[in-house]
Protein backbone atom coordinates (compact mmCIF):
# COMPACT_ATOMS: atom_id res chain seq x y z
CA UNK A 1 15.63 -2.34 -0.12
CA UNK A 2 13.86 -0.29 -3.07
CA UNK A 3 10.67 0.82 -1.94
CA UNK A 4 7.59 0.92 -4.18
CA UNK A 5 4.40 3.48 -3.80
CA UNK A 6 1.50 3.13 -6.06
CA UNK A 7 -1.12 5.84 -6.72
CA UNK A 8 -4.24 6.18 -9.28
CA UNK A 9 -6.55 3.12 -8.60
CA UNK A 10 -10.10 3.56 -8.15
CA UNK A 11 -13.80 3.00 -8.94
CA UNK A 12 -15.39 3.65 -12.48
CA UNK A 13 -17.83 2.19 -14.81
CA UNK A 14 -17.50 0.46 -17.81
CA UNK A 15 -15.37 2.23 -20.86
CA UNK A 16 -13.73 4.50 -18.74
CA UNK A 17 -10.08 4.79 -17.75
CA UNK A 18 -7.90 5.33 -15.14
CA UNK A 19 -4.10 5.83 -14.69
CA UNK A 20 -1.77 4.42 -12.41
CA UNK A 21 1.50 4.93 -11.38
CA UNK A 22 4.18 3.17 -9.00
CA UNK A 23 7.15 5.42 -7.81
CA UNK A 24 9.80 3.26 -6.68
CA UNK A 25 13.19 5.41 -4.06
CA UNK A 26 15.72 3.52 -2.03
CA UNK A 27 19.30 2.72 -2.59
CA UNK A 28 18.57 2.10 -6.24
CA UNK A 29 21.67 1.76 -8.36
CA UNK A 30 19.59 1.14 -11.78
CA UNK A 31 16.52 -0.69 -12.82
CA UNK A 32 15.84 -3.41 -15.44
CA UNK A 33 12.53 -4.51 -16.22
CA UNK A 34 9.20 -2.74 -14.58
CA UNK A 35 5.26 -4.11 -14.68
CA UNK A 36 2.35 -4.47 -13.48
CA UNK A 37 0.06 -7.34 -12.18
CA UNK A 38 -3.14 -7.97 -10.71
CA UNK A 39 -5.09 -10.13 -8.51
CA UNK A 40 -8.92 -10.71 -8.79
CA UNK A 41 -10.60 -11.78 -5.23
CA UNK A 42 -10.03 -15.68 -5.96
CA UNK A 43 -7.35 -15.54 -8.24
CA UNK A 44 -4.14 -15.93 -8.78
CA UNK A 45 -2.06 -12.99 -9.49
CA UNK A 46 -1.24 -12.50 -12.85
CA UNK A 47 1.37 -10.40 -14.80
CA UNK A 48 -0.72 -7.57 -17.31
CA UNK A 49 2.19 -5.39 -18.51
CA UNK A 50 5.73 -5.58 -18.25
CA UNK A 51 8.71 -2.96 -19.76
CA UNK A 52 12.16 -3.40 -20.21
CA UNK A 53 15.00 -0.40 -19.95
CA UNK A 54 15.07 -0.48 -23.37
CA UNK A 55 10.95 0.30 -23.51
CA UNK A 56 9.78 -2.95 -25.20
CA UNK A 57 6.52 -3.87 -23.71
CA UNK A 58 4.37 -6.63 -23.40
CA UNK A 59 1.01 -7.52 -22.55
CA UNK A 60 -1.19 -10.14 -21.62
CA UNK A 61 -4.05 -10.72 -23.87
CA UNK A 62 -6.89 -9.49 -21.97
CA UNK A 63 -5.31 -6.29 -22.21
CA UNK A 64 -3.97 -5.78 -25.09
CA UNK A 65 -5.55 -2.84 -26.88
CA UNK A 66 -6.58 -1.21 -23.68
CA UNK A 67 -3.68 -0.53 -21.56
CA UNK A 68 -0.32 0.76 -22.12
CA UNK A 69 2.46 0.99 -19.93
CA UNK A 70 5.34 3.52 -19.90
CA UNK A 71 7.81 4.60 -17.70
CA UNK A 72 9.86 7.89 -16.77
CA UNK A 73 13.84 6.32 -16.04
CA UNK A 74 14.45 9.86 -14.55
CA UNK A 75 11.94 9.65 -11.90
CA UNK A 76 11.98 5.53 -11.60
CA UNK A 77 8.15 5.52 -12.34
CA UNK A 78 6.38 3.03 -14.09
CA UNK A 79 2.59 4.09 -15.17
CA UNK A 80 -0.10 2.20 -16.48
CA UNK A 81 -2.97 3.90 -18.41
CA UNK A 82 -6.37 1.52 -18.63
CA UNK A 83 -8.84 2.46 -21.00
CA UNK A 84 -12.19 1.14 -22.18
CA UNK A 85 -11.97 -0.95 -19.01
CA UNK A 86 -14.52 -3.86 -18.13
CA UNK A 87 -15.84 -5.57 -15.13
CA UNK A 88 -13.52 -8.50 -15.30
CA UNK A 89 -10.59 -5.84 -14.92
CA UNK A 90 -11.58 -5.24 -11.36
CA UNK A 91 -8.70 -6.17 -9.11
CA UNK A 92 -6.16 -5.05 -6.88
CA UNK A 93 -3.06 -3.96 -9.08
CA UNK A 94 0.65 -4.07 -7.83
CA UNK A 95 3.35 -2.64 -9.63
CA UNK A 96 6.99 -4.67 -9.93
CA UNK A 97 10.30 -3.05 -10.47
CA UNK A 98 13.29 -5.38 -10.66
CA UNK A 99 16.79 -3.64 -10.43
CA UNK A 100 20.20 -3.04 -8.75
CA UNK A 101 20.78 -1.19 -5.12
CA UNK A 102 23.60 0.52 -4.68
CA UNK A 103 25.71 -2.14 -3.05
CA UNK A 104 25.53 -4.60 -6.34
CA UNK A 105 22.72 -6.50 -4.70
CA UNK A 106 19.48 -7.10 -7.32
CA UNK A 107 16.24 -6.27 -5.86
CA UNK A 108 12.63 -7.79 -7.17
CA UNK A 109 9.90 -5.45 -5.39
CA UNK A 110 6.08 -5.49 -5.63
CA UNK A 111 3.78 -2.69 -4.29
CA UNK A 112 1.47 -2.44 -1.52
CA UNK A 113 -1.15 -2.95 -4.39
CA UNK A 114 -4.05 -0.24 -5.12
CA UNK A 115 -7.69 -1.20 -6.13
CA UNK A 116 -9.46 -0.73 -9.27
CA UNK A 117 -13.26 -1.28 -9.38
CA UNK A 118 -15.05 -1.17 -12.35
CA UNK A 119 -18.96 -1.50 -12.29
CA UNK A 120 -21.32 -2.95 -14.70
C-alpha cells in the first residue's frame, strides 16, 4: 500500500502562511489525482484542493485566493501553500493521493494528518 507522510503544519497568526507538503513511497506504479482536506474539531472533513496529473486544480471556496496547490510527479509530492490565512482555517489537514501500485491494483490514501493553528 502507498504510504503518505505529511510535513509543514503549524501555529501562526492571522495573514500569515505556511506550506505543506505530503510525500507519498510504496509500490507506486503512477498517480492520478492528489489533494488536500481538512477537518475542524466538530466537523466534517472537507476536500480544500485537489490536482489532477495533468495539473488542473480546484478549490473550495473558502480558499480560493489563498492557497494553491502544486505537485512535483518526480518526487510524488503534493504541496499546499496557505497564505493570508484566518482563524476559521484552523484544522488538522490530510493530504490524498489516489493512484496505481505496481501490481495494477488502485490505491486511495489519506495522511496521518498535520495541524494548522491559526490565532486571532
Amino acid at each position: 500500500q502507498a504510504q503518505l507522510v505529511e510535513s509543514g503544519g503549524g501555529l501562526v497568526q492571522t495573514g500569515e502562511s505556511l506550506r505543506l507538503s505530503c510525500a507519498a513511497s510504496g509500490p507506486i506504479l503512477s498517480i492520478s489525482a492528489m489533494g488536500w482536506g481538512r477537518q475542524a474539531p466538530g466537523k466534517q472533513r472537507e476536500l480544500v484542493a485537489t490536482i489532477t496529473s495533468g495539473n488542473s486544480a480546484n478549490y473550495a471556496d473558502s480558499v480560493k485566493g489563498r492557497f494553491t496547490i502544486s505537485r512535483d510527479n518526480a518526487k510524488n509530492t503534493v504541496y499546499l501553500q496557505m497564505n493570508s490565512l484566518k482563524p476559521e482555517d484552523t484544522a488538522v489537514f490530510y493530504c490524498n493521493v489516489n493512484g496505481l501500485l505496481t501490481d495494477r491494483r488502485e490505491f486511495r490514501s489519506w495522511g496521518q494528518g498535520t495541524q494548522v493553528t491559526v490565532s486571532s
